[in-house]
N, C-alpha and C. Protein backbone atom coordinates (compact mmCIF):
# COMPACT_ATOMS: atom_id res chain seq x y z
N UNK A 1 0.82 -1.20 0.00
CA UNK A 1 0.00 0.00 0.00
C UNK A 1 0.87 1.26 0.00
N UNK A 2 2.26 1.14 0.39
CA UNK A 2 2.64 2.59 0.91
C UNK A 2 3.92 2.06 -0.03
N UNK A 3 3.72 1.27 -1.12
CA UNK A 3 5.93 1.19 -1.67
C UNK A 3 6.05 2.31 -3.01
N UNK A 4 5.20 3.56 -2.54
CA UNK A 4 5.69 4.68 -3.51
C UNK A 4 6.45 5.17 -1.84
N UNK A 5 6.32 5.45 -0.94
CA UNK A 5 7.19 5.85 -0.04
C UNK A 5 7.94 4.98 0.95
N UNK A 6 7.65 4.07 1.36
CA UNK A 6 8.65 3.18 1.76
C UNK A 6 8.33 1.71 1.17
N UNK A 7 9.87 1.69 1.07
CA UNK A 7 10.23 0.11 0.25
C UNK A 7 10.26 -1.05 1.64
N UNK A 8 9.86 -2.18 0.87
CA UNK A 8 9.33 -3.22 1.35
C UNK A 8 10.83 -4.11 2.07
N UNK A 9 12.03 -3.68 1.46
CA UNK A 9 13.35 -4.18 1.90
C UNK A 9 13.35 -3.68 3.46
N UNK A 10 13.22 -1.88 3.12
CA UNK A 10 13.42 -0.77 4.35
C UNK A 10 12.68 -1.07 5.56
N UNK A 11 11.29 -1.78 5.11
CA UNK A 11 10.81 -1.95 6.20
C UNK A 11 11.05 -3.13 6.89
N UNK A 12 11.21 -4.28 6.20
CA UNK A 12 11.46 -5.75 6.76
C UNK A 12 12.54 -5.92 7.68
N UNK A 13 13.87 -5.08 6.98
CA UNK A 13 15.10 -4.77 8.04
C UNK A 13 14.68 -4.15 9.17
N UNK A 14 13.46 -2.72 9.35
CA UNK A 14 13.75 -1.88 10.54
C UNK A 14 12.43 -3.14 11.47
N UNK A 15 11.22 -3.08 11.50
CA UNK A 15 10.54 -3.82 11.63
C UNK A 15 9.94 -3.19 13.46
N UNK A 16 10.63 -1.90 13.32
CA UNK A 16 10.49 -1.37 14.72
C UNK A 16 8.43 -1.32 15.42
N UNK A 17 7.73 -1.12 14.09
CA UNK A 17 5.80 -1.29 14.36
C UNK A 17 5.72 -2.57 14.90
N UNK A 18 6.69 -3.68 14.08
CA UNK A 18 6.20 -5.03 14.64
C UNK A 18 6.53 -5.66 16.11
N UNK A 19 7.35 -4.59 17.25
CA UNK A 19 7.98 -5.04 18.60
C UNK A 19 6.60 -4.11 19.34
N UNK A 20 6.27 -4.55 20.48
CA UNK A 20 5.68 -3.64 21.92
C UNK A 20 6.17 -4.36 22.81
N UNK A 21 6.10 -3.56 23.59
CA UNK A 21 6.25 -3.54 25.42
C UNK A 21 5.51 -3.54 25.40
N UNK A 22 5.13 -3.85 27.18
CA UNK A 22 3.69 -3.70 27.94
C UNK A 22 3.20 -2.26 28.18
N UNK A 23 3.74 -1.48 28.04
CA UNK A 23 2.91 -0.07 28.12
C UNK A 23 2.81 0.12 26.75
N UNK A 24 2.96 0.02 25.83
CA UNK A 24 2.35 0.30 24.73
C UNK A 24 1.67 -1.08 23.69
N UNK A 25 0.97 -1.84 24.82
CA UNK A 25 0.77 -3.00 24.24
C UNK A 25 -0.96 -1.94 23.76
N UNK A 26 -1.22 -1.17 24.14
CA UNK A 26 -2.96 -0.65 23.27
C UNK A 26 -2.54 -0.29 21.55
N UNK A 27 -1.39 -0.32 20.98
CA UNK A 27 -0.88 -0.06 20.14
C UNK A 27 -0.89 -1.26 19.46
N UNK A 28 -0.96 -2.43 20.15
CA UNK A 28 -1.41 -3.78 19.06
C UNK A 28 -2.31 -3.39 17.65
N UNK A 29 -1.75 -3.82 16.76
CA UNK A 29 -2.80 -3.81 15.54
C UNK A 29 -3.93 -4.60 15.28
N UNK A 30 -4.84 -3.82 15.30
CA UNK A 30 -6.79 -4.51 15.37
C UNK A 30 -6.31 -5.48 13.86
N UNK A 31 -6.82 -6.74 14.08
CA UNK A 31 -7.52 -7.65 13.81
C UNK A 31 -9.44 -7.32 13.20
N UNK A 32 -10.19 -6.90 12.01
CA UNK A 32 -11.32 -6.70 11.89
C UNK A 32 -11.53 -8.24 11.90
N UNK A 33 -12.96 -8.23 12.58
CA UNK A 33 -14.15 -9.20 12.87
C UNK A 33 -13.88 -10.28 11.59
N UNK A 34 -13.85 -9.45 9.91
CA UNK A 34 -13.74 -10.30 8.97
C UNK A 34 -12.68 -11.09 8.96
N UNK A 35 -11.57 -10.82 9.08
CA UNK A 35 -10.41 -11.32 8.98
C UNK A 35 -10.00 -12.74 10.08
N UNK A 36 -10.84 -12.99 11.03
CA UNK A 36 -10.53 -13.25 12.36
C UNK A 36 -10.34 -14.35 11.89
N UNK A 37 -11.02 -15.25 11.58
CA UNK A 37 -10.89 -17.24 11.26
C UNK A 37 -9.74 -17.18 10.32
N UNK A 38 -9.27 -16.67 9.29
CA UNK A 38 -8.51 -16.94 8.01
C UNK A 38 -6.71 -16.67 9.19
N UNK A 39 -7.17 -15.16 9.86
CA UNK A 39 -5.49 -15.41 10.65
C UNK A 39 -5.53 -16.35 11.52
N UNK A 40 -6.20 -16.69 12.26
CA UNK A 40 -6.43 -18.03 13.39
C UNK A 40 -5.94 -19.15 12.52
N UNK A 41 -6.77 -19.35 11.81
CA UNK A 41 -6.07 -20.65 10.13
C UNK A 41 -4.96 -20.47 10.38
N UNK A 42 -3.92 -19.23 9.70
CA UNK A 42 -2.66 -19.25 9.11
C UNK A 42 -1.94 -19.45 10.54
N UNK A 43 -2.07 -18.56 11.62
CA UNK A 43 -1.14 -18.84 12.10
C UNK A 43 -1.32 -20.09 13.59
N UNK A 44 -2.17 -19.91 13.37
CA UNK A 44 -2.21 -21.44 14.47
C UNK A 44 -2.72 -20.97 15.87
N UNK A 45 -2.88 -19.58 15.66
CA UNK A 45 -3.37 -19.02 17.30
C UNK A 45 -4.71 -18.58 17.25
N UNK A 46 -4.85 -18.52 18.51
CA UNK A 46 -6.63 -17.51 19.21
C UNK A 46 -6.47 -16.27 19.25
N UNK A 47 -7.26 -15.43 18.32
CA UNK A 47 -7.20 -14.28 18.82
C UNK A 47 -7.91 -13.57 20.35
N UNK A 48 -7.46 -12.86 20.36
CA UNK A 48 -8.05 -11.87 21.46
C UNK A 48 -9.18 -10.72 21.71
N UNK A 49 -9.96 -11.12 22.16
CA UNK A 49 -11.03 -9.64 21.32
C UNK A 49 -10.66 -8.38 22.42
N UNK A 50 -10.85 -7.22 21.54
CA UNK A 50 -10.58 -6.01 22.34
C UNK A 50 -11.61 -5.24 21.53
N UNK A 51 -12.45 -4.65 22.63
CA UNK A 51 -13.45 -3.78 21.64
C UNK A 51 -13.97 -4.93 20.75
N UNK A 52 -14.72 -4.30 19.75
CA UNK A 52 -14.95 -5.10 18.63
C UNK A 52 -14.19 -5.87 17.88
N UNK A 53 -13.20 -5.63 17.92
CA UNK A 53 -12.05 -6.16 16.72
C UNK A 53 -11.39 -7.10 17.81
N UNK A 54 -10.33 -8.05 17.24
CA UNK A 54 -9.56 -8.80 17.97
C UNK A 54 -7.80 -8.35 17.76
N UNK A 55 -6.89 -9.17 18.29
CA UNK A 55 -5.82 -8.69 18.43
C UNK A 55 -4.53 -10.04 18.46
N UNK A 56 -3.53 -10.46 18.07
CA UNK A 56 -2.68 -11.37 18.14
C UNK A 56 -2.37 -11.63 19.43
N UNK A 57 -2.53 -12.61 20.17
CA UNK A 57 -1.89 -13.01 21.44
C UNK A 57 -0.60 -12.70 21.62
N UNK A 58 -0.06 -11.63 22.67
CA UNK A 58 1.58 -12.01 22.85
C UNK A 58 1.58 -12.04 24.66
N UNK A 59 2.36 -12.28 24.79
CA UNK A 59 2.99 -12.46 25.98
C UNK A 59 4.09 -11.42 26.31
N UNK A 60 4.06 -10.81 27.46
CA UNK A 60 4.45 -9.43 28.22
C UNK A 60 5.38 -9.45 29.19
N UNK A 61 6.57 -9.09 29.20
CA UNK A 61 7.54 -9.01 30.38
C UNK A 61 7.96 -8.20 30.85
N UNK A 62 7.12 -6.73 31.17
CA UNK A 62 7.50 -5.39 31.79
C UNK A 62 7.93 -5.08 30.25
N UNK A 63 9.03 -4.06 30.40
CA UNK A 63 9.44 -3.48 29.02
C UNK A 63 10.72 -4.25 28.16
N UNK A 64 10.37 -5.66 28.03
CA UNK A 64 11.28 -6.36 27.44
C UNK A 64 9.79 -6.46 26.08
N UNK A 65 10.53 -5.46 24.57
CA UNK A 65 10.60 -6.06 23.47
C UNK A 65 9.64 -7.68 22.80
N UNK A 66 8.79 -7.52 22.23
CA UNK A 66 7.88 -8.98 22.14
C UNK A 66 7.06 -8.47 20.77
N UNK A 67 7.64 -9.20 19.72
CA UNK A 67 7.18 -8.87 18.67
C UNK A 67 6.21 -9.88 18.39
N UNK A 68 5.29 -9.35 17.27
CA UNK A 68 4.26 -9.54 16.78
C UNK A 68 4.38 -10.98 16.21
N UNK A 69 3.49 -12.47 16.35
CA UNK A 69 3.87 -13.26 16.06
C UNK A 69 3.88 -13.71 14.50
N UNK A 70 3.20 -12.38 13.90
CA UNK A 70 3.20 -12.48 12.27
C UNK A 70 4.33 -12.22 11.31
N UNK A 71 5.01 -11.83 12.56
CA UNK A 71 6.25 -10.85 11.73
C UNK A 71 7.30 -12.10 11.49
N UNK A 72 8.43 -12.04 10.47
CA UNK A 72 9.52 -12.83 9.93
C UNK A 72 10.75 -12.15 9.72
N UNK A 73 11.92 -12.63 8.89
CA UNK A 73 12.81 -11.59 8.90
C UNK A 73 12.60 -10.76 7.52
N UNK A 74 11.61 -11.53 6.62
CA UNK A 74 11.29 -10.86 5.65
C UNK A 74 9.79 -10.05 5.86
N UNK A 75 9.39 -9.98 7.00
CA UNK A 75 8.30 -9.03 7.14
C UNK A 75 7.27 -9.89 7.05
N UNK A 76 5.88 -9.07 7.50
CA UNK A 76 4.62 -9.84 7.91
C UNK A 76 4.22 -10.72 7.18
N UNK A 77 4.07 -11.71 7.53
CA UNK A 77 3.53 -13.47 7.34
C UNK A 77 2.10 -13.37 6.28
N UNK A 78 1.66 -12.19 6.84
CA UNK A 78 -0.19 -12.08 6.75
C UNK A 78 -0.51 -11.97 5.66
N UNK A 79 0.61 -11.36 4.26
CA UNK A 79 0.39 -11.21 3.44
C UNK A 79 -0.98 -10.45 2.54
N UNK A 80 -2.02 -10.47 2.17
CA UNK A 80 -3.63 -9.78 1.97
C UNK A 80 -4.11 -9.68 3.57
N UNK A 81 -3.80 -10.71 4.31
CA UNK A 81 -4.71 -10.69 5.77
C UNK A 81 -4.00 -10.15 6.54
N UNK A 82 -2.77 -9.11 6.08
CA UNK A 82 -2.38 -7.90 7.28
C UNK A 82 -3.40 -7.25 7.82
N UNK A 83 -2.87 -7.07 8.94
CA UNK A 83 -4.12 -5.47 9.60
C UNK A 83 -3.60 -4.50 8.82
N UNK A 84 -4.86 -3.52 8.68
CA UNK A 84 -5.32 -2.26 8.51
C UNK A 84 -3.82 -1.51 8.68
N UNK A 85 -4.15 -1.45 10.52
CA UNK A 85 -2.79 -0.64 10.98
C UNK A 85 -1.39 -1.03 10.61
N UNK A 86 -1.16 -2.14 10.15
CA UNK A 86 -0.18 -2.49 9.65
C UNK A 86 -0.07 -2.07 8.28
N UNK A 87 -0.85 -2.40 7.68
CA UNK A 87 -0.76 -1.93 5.74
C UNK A 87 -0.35 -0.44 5.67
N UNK A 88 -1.24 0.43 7.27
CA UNK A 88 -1.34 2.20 6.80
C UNK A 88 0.41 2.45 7.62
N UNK A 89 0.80 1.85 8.30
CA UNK A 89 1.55 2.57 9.00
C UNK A 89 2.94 2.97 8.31
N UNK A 90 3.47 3.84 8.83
CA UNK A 90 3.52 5.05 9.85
C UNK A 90 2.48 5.86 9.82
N UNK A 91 1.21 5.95 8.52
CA UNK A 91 0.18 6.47 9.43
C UNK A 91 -0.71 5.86 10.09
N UNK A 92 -1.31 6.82 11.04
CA UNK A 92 -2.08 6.43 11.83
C UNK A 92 -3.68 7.26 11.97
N UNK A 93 -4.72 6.88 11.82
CA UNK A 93 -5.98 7.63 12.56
C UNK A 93 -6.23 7.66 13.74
N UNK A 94 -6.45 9.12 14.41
CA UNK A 94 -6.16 9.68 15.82
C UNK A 94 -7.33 10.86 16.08
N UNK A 95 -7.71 10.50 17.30
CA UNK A 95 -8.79 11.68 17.81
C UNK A 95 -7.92 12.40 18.26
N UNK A 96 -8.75 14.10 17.71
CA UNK A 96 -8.03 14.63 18.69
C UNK A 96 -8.77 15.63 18.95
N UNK A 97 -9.34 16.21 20.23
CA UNK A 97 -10.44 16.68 20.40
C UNK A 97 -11.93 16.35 20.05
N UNK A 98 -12.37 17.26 19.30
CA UNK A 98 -13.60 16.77 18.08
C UNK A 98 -13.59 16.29 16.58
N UNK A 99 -12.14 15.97 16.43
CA UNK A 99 -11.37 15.84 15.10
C UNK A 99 -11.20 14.57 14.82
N UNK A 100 -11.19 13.74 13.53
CA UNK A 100 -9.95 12.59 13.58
C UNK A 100 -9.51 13.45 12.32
N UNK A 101 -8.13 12.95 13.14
CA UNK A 101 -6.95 13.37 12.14
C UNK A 101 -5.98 12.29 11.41
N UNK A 102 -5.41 12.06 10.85
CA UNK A 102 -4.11 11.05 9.85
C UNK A 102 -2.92 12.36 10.13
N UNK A 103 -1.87 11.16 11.02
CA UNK A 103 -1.01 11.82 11.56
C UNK A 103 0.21 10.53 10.86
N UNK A 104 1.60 11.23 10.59
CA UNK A 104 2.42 10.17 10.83
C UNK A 104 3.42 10.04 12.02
N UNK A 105 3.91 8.64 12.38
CA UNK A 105 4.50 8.37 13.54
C UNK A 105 5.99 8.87 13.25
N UNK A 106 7.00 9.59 13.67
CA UNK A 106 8.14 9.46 13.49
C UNK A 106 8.78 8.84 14.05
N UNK A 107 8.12 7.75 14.61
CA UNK A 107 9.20 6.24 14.76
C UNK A 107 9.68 5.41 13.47
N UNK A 108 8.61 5.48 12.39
CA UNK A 108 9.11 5.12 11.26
C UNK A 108 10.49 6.08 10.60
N UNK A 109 11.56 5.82 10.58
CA UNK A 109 12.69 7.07 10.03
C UNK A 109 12.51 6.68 8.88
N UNK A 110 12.50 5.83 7.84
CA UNK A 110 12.52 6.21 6.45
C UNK A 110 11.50 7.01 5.66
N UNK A 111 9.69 6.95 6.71
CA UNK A 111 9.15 7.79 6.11
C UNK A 111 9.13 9.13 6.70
N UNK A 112 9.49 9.47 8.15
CA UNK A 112 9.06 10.85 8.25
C UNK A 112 10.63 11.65 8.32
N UNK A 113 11.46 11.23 7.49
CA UNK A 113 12.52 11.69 6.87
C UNK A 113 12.32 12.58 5.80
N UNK A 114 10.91 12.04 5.03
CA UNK A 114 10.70 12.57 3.85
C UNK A 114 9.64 14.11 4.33
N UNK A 115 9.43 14.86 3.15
CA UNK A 115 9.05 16.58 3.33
C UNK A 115 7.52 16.18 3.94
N UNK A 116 6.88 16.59 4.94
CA UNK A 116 5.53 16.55 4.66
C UNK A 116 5.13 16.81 3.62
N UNK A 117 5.24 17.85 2.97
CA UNK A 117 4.69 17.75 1.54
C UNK A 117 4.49 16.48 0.91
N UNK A 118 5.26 15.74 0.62
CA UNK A 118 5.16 14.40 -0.32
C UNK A 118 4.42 13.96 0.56
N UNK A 119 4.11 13.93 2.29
CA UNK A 119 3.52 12.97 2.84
C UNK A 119 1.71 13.27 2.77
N UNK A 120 1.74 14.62 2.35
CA UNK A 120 -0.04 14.78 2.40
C UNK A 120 0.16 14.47 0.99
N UNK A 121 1.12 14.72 0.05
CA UNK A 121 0.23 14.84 -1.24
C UNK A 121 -0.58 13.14 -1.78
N UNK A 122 0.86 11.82 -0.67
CA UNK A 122 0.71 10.72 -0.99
C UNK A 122 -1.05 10.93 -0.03
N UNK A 123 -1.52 11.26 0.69
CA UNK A 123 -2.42 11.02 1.03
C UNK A 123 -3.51 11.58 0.44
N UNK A 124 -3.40 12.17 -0.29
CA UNK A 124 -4.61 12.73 -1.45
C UNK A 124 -4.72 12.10 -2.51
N UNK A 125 -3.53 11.54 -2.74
CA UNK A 125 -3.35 10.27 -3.96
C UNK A 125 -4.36 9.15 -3.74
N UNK A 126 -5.12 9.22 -4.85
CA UNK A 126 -6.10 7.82 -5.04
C UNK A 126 -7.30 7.75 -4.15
N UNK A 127 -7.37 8.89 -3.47
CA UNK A 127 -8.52 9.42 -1.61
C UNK A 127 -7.84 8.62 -0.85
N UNK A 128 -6.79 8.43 -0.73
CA UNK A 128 -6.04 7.45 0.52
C UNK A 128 -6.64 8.03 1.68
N UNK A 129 -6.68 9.28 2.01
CA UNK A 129 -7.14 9.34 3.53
C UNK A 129 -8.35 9.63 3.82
N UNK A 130 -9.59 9.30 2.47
CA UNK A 130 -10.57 9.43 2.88
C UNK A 130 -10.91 7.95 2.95
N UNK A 131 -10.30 7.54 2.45
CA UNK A 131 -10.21 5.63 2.56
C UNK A 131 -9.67 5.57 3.94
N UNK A 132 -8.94 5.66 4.27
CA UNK A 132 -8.85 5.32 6.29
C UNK A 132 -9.83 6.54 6.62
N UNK A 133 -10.75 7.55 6.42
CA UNK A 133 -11.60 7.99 7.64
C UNK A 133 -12.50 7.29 7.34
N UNK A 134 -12.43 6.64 6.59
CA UNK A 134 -13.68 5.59 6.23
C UNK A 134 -13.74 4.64 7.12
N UNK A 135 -13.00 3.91 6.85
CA UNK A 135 -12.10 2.85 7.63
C UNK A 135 -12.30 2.67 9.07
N UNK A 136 -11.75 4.16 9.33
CA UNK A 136 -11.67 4.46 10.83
C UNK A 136 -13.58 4.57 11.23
N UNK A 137 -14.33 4.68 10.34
CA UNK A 137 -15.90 4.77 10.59
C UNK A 137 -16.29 3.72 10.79
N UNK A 138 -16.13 2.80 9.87
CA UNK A 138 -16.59 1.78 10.19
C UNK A 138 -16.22 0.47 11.16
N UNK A 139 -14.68 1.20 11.49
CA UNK A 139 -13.95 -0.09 12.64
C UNK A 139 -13.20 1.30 13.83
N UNK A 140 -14.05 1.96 14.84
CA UNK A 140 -13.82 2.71 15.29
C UNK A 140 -12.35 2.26 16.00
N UNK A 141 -12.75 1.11 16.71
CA UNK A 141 -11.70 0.89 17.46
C UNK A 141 -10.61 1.21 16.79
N UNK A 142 -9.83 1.35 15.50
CA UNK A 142 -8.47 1.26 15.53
C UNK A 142 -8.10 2.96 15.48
N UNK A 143 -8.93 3.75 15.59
CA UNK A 143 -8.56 5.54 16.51
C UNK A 143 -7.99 5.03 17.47
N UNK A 144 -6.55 5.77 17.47
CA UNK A 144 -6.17 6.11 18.66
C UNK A 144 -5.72 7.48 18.98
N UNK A 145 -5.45 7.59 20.73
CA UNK A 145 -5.55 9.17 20.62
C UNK A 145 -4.39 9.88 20.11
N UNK A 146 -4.80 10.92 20.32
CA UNK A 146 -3.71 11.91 19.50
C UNK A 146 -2.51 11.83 20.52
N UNK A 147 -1.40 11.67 20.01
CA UNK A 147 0.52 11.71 20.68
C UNK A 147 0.90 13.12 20.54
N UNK A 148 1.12 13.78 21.29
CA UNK A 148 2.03 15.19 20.75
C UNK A 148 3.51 14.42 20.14
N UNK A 149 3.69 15.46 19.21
CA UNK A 149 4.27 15.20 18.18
C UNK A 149 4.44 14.94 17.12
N UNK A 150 2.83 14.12 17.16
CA UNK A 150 3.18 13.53 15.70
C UNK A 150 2.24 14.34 14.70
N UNK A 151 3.09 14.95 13.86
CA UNK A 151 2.93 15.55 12.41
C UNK A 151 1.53 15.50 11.73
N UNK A 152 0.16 16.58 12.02
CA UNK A 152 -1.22 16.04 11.74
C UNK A 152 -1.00 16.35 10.16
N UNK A 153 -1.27 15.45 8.92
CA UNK A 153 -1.42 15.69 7.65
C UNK A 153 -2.83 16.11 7.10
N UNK A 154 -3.52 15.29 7.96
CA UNK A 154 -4.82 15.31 7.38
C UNK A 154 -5.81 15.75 8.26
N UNK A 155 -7.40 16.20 8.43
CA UNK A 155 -8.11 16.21 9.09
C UNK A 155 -9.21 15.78 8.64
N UNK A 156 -9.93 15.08 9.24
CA UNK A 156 -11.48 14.49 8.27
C UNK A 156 -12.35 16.02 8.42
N UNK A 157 -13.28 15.99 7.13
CA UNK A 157 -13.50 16.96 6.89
C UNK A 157 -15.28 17.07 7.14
N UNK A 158 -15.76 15.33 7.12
CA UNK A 158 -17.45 15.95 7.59
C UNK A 158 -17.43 15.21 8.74
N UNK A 159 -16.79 15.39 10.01
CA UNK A 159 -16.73 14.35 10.79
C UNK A 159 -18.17 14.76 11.68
């Protein structure tokens, strides 16, 4: 979804979306309702429900590092049955106030290296970000709140 701005090599090497700790385990990537039996199939596990959507089982050791069990050294397993948040990231949909906004994370360094400029214009490309406020409408759960810092590109506009 995103290899006009980051390449699929760049990301498999950094792979930094696919690790959490336990304080940022709400940052797990939603699992939609549809998807739920086909990843259970592939990878051999139960999901977790959170909210509506479900979530990959991991296991938590204070702030010891515990990556995602989809992930490989060549990058996510899931292939079509990635999450959402996985396909969009480094962006993300975020409340913020009375707003949702499409913000990017600058934990990703190869994309928020690049000008914002290229980063809204990729998001006007093709309605990309009216395709995640969509998204974000119909699978609320994967809003999360707004981070200071991170770079707002977009704002939904009939929210």
């Amino acid at each position: 979804m995103l290899k006009e701005i980051l390449s699929k090599n760049d990301c498999a090497k950094c792979r930094i979306c696919c690790g959490f700790v336990e304080s940022d385990k709400w940052e797990i990537p939603l699992i939609f309702r549809e998807n739920k039996d086909k990843i259970e199939e592939k990878l051999g596990v139960a999901l977790e429900k959170r909210g509506e959507e479900f979530v990959l089982p991991m296991e938590f050791d204070g702030e010891k590092v515990v990556y995602c069990p989809a992930v490989s050294e060549n990058g996510c397993t899931l292939g079509e049955l990635k999450p959402l948040d996985c396909a969009i990231w480094p962006f993300r949909v975020n409340k913020l106030g009375d707003f949702r906004v499409i913000t990017v994370s600058p934990v990703c360094e190869s994309v928020s290296k690049l000008p914002l400029k290229t980063l809204c214009e990729f998001l006007e490309k093709d309605n990309f970000a009216e395709k995640l406020f969509a998204a974000a409408k119909e699978h609320p759960d994967m809003i999360k709140p707004y981070l200071d810092g991170y770079p707002i590109l977009a704002v939904e506009k009939n929210f």
